[in-house]
PDB file of N, CA and C in Angstrom:
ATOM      1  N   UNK A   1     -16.019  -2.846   9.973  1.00  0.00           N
ATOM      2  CA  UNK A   1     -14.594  -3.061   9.798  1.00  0.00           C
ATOM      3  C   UNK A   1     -13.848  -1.950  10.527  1.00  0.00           C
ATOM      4  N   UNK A   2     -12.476  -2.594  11.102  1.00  0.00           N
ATOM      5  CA  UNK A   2     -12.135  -1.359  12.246  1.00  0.00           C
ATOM      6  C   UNK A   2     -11.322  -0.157  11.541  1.00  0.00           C
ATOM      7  N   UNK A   3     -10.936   0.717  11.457  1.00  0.00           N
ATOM      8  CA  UNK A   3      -9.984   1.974  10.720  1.00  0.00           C
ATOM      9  C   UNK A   3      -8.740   1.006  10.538  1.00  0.00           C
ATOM     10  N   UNK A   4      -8.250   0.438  11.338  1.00  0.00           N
ATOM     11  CA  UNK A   4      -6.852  -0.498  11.012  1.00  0.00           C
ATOM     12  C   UNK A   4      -6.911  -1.292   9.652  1.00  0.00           C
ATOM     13  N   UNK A   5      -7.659  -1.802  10.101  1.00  0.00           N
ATOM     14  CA  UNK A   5      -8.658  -2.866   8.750  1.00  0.00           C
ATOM     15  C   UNK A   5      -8.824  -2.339   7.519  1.00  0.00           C
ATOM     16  N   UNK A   6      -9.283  -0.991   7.611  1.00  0.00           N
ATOM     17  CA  UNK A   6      -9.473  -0.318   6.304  1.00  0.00           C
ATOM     18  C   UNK A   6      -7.871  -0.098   5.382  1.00  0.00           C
ATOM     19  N   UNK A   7      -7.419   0.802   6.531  1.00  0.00           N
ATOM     20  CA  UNK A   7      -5.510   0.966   6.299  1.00  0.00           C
ATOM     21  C   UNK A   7      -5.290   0.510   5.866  1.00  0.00           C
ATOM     22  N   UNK A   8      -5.065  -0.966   6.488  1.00  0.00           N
ATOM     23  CA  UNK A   8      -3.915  -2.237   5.436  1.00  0.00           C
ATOM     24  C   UNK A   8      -4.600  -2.627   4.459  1.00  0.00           C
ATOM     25  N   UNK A   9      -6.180  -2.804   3.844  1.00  0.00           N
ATOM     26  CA  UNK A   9      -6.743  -2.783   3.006  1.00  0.00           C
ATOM     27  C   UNK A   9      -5.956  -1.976   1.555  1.00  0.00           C
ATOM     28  N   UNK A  10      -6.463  -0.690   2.083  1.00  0.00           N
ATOM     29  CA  UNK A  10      -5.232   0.109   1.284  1.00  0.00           C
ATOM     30  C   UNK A  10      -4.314   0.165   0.868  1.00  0.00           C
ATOM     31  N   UNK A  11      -3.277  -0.539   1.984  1.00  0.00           N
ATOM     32  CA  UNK A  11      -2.185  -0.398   1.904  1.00  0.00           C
ATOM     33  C   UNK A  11      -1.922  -1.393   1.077  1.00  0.00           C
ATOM     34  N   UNK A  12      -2.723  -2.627   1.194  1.00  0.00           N
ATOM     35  CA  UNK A  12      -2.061  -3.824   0.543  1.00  0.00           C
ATOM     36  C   UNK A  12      -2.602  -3.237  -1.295  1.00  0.00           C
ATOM     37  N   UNK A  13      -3.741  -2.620  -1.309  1.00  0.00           N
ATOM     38  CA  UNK A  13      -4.283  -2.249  -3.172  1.00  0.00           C
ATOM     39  C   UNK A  13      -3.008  -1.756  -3.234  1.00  0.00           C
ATOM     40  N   UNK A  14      -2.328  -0.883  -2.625  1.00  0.00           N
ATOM     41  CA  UNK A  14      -1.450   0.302  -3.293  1.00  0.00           C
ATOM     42  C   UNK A  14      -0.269   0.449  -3.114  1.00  0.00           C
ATOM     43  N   UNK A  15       0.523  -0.847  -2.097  1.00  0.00           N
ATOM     44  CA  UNK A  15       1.880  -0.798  -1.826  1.00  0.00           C
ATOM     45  C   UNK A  15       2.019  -1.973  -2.600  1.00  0.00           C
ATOM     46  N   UNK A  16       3.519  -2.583  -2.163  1.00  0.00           N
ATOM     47  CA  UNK A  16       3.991  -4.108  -2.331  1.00  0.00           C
ATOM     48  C   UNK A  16       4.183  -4.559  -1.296  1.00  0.00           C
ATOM     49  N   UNK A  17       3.668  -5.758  -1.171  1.00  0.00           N
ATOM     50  CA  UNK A  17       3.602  -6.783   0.086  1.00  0.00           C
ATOM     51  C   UNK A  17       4.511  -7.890   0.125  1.00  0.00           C
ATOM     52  N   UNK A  18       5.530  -8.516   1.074  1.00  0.00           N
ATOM     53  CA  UNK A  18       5.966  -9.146   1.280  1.00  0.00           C
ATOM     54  C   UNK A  18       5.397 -10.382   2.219  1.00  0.00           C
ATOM     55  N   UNK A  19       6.083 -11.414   2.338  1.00  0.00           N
ATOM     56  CA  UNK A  19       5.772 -11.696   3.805  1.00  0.00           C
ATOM     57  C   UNK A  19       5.733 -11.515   5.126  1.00  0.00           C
ATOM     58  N   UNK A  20       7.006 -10.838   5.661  1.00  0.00           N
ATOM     59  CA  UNK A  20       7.664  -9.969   6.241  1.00  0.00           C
ATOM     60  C   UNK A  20       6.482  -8.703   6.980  1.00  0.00           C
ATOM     61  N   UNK A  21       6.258  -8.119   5.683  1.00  0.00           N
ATOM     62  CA  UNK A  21       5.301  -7.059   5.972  1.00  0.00           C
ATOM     63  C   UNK A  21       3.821  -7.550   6.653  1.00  0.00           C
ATOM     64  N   UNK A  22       3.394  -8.233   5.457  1.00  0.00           N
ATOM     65  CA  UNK A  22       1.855  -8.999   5.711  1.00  0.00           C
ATOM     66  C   UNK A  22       2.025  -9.723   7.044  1.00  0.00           C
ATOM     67  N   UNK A  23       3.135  -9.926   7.775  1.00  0.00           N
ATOM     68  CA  UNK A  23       3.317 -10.824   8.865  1.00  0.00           C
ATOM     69  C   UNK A  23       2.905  -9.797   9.765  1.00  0.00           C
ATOM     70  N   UNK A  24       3.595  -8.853   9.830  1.00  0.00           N
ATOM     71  CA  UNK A  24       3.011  -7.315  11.056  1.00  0.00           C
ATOM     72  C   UNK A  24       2.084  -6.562  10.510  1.00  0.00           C
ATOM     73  N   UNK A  25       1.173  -6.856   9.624  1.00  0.00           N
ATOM     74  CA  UNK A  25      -0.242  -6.466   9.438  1.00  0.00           C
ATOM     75  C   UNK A  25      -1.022  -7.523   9.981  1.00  0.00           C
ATOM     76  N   UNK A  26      -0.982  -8.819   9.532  1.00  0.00           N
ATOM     77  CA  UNK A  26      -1.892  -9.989   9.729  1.00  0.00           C
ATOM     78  C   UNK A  26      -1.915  -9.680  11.615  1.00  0.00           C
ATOM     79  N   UNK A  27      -0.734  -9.712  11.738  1.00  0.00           N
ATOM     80  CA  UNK A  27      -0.649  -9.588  13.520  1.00  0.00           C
ATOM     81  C   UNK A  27      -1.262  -8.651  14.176  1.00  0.00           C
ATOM     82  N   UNK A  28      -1.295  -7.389  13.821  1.00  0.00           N
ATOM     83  CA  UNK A  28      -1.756  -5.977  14.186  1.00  0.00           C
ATOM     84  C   UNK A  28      -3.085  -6.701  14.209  1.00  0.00           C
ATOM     85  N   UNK A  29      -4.029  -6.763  13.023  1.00  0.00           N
ATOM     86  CA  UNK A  29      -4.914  -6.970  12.863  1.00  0.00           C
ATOM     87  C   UNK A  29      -6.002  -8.378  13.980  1.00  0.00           C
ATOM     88  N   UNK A  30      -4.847  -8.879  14.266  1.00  0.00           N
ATOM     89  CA  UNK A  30      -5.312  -9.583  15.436  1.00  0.00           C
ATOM     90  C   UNK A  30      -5.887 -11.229  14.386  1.00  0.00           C
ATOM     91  N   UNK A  31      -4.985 -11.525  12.995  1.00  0.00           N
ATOM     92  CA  UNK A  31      -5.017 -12.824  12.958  1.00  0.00           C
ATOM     93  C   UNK A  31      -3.782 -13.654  13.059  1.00  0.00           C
ATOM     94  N   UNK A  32      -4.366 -15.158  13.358  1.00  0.00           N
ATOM     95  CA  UNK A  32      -3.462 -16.522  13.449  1.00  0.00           C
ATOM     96  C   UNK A  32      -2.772 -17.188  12.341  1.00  0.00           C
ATOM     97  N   UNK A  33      -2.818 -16.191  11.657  1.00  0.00           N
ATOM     98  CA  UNK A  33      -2.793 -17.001  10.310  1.00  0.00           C
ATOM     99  C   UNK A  33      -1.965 -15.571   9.162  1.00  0.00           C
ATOM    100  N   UNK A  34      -1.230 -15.451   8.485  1.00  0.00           N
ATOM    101  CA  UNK A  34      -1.197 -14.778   8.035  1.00  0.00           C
ATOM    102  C   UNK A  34      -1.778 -14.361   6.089  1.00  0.00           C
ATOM    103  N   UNK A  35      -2.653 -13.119   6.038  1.00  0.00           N
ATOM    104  CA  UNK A  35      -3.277 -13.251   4.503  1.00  0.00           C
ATOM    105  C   UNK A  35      -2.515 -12.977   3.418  1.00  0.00           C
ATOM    106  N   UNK A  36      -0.873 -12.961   3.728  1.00  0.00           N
ATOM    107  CA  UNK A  36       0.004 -13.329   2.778  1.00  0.00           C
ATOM    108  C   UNK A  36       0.823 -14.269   2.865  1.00  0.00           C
ATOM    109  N   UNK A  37       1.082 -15.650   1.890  1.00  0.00           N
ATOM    110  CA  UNK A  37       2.440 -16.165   2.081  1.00  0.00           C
ATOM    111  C   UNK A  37       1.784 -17.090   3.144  1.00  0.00           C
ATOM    112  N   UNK A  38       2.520 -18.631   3.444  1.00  0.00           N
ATOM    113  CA  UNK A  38       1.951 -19.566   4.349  1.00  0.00           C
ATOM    114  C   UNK A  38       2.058 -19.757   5.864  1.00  0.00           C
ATOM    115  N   UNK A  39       3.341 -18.655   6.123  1.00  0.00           N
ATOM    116  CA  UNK A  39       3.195 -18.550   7.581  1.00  0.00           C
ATOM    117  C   UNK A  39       3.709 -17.267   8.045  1.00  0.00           C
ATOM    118  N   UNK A  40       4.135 -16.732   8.801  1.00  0.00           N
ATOM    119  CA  UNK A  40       4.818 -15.654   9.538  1.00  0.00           C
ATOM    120  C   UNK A  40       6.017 -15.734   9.303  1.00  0.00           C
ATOM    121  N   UNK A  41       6.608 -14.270   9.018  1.00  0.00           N
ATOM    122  CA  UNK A  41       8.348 -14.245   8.992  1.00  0.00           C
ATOM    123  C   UNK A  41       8.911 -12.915   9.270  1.00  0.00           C
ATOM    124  N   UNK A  42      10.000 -12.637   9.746  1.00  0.00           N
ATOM    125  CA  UNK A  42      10.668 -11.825   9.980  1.00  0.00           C
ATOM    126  C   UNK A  42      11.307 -11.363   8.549  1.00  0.00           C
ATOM    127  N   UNK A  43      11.668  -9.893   8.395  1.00  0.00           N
ATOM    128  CA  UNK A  43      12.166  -9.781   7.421  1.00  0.00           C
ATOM    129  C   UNK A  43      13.873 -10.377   7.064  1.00  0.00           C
ATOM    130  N   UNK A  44      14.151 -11.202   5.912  1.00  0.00           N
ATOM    131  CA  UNK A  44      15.596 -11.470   5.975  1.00  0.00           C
ATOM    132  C   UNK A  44      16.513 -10.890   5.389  1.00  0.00           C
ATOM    133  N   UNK A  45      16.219  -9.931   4.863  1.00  0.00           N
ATOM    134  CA  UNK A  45      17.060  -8.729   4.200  1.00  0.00           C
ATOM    135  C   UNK A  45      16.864  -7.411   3.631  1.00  0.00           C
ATOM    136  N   UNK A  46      17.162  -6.287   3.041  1.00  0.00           N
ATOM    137  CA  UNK A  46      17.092  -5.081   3.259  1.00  0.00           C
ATOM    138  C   UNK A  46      15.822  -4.499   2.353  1.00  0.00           C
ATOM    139  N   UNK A  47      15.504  -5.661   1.465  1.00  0.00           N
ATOM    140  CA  UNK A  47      14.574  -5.505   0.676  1.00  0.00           C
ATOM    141  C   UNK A  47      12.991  -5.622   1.460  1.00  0.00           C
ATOM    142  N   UNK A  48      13.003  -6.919   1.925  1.00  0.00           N
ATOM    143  CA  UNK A  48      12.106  -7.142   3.271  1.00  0.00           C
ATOM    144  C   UNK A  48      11.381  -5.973   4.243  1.00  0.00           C
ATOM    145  N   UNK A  49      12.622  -5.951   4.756  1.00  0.00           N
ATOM    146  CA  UNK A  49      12.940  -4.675   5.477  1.00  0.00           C
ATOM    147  C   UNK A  49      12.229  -3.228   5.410  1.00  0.00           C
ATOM    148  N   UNK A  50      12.735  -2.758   4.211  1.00  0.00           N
ATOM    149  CA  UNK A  50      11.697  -1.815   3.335  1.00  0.00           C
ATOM    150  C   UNK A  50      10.730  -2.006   3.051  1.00  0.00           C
ATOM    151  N   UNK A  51      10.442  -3.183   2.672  1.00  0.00           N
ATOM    152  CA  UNK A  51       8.593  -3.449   2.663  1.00  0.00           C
ATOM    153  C   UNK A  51       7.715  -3.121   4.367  1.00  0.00           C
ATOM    154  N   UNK A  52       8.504  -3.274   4.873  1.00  0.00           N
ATOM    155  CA  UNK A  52       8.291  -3.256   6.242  1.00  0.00           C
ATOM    156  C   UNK A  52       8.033  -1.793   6.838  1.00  0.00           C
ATOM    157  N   UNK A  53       9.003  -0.818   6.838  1.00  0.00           N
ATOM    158  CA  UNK A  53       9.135   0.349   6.548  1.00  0.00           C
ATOM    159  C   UNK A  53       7.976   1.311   5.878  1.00  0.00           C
ATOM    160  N   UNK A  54       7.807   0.780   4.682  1.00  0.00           N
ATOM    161  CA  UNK A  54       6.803   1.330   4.351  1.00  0.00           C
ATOM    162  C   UNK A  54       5.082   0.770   4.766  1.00  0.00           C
ATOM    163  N   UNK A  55       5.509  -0.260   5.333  1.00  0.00           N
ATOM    164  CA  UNK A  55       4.311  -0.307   6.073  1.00  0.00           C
ATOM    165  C   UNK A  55       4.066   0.595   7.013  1.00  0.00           C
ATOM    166  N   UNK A  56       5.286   0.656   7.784  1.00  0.00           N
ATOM    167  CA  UNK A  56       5.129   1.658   9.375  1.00  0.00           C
ATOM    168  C   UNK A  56       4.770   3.360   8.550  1.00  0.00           C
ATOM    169  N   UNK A  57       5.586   3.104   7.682  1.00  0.00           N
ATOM    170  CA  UNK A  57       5.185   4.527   7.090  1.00  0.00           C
ATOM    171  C   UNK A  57       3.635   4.922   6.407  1.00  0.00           C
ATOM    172  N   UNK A  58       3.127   3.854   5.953  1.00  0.00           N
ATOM    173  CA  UNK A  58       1.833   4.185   5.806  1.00  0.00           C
ATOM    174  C   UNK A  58       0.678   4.446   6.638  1.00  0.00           C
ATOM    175  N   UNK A  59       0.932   3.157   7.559  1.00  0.00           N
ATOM    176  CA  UNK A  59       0.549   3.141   9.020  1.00  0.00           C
ATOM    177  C   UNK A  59       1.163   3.230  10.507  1.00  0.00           C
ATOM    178  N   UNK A  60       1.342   4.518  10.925  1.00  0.00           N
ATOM    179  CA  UNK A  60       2.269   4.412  12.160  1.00  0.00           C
ATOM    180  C   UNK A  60       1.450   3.592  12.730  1.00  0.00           C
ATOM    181  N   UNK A  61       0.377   3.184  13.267  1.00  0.00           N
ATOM    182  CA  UNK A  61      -0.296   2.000  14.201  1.00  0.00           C
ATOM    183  C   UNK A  61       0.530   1.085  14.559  1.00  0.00           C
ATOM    184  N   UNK A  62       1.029   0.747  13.328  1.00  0.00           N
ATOM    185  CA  UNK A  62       1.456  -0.589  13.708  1.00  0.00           C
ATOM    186  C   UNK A  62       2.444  -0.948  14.124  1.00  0.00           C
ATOM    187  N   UNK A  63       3.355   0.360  14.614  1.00  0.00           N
ATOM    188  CA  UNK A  63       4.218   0.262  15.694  1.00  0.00           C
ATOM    189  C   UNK A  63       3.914  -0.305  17.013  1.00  0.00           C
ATOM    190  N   UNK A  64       1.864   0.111  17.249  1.00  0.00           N
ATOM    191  CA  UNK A  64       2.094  -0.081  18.326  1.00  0.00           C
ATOM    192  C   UNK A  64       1.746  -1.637  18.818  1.00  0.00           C
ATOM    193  N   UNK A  65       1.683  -2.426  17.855  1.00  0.00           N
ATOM    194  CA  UNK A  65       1.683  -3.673  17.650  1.00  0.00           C
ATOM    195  C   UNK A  65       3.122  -4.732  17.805  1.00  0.00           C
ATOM    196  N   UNK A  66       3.811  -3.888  17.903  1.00  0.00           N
ATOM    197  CA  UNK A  66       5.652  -4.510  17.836  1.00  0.00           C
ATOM    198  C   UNK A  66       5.569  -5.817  18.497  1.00  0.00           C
ATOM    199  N   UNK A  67       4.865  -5.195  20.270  1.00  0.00           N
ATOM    200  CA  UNK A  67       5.569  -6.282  21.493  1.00  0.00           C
ATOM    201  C   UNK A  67       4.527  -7.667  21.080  1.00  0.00           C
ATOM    202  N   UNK A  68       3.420  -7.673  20.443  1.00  0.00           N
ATOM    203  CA  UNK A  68       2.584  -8.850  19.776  1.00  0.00           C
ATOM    204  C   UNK A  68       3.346  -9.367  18.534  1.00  0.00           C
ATOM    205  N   UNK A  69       3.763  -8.548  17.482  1.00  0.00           N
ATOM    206  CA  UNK A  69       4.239  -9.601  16.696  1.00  0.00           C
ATOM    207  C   UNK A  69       5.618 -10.260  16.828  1.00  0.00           C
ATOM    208  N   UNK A  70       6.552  -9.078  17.909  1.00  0.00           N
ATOM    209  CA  UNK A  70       7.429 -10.242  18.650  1.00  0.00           C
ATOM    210  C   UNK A  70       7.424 -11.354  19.839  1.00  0.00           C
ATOM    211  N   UNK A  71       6.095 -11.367  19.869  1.00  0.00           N
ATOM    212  CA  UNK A  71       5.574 -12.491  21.198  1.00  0.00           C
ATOM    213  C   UNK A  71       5.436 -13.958  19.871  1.00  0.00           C
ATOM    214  N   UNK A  72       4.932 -13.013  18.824  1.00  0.00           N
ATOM    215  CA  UNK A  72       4.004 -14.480  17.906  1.00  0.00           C
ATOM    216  C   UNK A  72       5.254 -15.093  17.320  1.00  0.00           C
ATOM    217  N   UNK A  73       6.214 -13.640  16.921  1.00  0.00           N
ATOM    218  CA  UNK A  73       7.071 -14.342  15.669  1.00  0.00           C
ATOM    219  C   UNK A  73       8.431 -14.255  16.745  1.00  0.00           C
ATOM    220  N   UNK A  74       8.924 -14.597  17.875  1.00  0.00           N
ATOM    221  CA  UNK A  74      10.155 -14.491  18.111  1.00  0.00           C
ATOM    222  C   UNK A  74      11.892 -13.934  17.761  1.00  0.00           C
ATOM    223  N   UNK A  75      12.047 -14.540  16.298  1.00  0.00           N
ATOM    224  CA  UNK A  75      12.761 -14.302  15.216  1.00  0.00           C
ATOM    225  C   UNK A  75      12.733 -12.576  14.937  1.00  0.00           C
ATOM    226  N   UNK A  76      11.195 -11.942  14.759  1.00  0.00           N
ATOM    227  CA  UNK A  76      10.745 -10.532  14.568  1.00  0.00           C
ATOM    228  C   UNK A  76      11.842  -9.938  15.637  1.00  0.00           C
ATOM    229  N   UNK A  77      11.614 -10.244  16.900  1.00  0.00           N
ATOM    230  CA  UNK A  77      11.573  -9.395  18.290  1.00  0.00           C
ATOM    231  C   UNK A  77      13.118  -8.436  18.054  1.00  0.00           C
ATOM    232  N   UNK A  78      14.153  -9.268  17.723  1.00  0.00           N
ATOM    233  CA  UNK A  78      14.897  -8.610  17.627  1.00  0.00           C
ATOM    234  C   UNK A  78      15.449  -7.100  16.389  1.00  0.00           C
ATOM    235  N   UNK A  79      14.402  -6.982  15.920  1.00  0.00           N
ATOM    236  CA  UNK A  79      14.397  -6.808  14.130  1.00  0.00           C
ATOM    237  C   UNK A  79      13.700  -5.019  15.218  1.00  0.00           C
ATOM    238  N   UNK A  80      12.033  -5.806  15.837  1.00  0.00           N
ATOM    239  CA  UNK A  80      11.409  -4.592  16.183  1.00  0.00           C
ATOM    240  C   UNK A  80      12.096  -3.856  17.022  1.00  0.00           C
ATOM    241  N   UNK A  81      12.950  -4.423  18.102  1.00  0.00           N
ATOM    242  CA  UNK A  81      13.416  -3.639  19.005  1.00  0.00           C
ATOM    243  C   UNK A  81      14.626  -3.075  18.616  1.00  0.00           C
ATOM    244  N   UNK A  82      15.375  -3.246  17.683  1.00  0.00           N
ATOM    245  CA  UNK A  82      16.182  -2.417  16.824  1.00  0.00           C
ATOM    246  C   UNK A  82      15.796  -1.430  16.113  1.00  0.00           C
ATOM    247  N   UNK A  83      14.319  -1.566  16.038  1.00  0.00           N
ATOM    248  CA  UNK A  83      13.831  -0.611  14.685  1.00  0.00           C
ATOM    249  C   UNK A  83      14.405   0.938  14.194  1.00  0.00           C
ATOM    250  N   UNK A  84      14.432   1.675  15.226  1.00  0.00           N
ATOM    251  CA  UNK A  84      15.223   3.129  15.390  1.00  0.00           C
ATOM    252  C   UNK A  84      16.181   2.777  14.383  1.00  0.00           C
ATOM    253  N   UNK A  85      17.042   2.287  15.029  1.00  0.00           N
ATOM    254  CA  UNK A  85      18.935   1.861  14.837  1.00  0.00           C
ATOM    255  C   UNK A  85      18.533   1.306  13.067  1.00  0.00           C
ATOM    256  N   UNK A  86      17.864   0.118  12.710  1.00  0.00           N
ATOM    257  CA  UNK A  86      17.724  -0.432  11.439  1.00  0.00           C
ATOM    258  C   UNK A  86      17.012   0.433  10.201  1.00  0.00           C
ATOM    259  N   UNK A  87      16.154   1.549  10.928  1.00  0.00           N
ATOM    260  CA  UNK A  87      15.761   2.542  10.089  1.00  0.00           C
ATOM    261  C   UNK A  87      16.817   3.461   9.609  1.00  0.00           C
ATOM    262  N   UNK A  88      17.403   4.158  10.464  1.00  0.00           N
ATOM    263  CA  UNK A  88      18.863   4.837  10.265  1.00  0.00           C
ATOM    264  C   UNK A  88      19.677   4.466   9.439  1.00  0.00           C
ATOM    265  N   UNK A  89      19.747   3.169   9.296  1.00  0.00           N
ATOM    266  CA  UNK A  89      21.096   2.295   8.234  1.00  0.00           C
ATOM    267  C   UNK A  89      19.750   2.432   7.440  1.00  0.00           C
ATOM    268  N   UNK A  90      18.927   1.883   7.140  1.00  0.00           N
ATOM    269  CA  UNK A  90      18.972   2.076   5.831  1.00  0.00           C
ATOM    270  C   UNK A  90      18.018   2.862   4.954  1.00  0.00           C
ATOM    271  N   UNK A  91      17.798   4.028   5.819  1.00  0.00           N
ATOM    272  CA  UNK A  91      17.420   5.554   5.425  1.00  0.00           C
ATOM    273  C   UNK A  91      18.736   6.078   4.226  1.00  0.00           C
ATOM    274  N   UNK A  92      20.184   5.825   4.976  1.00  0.00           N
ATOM    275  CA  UNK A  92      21.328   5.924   4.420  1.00  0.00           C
ATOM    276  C   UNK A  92      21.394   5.432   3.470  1.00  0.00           C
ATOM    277  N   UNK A  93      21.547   4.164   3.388  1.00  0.00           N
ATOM    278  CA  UNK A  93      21.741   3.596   2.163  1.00  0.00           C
ATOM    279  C   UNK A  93      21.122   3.268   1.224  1.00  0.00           C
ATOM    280  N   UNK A  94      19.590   3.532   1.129  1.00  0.00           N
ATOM    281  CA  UNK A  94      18.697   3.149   0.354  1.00  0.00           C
ATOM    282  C   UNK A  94      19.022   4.393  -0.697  1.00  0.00           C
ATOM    283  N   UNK A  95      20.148   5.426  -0.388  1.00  0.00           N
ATOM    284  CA  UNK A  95      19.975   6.120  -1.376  1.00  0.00           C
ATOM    285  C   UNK A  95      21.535   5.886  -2.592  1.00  0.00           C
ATOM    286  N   UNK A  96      22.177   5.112  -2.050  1.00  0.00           N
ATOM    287  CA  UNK A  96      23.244   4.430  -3.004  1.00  0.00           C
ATOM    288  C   UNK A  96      22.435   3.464  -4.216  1.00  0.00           C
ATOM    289  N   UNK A  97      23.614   4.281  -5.156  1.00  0.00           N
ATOM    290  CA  UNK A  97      23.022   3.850  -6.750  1.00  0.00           C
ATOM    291  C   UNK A  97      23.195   2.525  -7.080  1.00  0.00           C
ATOM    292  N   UNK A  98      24.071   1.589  -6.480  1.00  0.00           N
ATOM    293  CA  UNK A  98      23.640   0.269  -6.760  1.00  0.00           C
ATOM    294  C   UNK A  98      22.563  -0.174  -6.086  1.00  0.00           C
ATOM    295  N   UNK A  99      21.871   0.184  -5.427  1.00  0.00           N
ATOM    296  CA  UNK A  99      20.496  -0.381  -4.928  1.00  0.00           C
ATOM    297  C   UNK A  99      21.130  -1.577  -3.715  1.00  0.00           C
ATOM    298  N   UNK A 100      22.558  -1.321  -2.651  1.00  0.00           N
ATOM    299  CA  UNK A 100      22.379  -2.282  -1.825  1.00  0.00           C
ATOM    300  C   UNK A 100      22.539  -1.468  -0.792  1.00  0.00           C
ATOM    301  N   UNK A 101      22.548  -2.148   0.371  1.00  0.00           N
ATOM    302  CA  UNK A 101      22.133  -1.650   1.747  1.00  0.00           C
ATOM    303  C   UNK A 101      23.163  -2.894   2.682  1.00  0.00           C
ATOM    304  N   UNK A 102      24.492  -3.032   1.782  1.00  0.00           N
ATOM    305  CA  UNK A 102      25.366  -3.699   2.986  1.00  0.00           C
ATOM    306  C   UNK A 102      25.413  -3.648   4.489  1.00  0.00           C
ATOM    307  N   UNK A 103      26.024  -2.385   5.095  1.00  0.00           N
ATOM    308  CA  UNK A 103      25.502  -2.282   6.838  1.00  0.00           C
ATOM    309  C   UNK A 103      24.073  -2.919   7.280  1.00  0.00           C
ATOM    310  N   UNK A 104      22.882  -2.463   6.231  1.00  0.00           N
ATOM    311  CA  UNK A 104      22.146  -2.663   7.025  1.00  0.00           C
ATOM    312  C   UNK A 104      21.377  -4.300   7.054  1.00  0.00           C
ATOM    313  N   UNK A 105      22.008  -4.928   5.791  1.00  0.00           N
ATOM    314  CA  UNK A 105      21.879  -6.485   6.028  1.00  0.00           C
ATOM    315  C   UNK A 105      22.920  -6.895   7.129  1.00  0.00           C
ATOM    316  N   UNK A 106      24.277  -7.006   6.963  1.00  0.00           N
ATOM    317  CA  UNK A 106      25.657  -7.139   8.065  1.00  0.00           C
ATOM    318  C   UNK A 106      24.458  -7.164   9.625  1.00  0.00           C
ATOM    319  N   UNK A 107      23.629  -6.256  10.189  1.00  0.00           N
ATOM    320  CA  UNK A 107      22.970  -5.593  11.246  1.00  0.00           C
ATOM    321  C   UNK A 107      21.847  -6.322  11.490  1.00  0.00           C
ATOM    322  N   UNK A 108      20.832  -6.657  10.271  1.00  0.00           N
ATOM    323  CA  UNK A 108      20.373  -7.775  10.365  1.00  0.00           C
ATOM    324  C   UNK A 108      20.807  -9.247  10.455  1.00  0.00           C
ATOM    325  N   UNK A 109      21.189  -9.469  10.074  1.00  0.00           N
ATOM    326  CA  UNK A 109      22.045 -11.385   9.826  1.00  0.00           C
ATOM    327  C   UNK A 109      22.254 -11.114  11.781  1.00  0.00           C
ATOM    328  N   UNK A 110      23.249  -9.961  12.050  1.00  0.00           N
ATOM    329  CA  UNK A 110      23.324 -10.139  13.628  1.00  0.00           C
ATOM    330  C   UNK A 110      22.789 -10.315  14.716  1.00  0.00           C
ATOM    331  N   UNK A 111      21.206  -9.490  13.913  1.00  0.00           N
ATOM    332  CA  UNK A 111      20.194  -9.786  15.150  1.00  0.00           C
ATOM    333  C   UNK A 111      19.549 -11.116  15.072  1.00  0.00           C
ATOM    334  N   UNK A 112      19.187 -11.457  13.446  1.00  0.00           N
ATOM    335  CA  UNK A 112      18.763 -12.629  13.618  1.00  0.00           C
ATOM    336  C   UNK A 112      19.431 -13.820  13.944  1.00  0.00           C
ATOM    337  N   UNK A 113      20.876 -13.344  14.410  1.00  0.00           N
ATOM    338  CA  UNK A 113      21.361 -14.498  14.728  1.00  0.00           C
ATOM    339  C   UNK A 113      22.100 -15.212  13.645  1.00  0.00           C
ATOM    340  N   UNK A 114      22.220 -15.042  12.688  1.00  0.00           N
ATOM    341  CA  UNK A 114      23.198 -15.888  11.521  1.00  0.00           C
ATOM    342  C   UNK A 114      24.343 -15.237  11.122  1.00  0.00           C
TER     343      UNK A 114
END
């Protein structure tokens, strides 16, 4: 099993998994299919998002996986190539006491287009 393999192993016993997330692990990992949830998705909001986040944070690798899971998932592409900019918003706001992250959904909805 490769060191990547082991990682998200881990990561999945000891974090929380979304679809979102499991979508840029399943991909990294080099499957067609994803082992969470019935297909591939981009994250759709700030909650997502953070699952996401803490993926990259557990595993920087899987940054270097970006330009594949925006080839597979399209929808992603714009999400990864923002990533800098979408980390920033909501580094910020994840620390407001109602628990929302307005800018940084507003930022998403834009890239994805809605």
């Amino acid at each position: 099993m490769s060191e990547l393999a082991m990682q998200v192993l881990q990561w999945q016993a000891n974090g929380r998994v979304g679809v979102s997330s499991a979508t840029m692990a399943s991909i990294a990992l080099g499957m067609d299919k994803p082992f969470y949830g019935s297909h591939f998705s981009p994250p759709w909001d700030p909650s997502d998002l953070n699952r996401c986040r803490k993926l990259v944070k557990a595993i920087p690798e899987i940054r270097d996986h970006f330009p594949t899971i925006g080839e597979k998932v399209p929808k992603f592409k714009p999400i990864l190539d923002n990533w800098d900019e979408l980390m920033t918003l909501l580094s910020a706001e994840i620390k407001r006491p109602d628990n929302r992250a307005p800018e940084t959904y507003r930022r998403m909805k834009e890239l994805l287009g809605e």
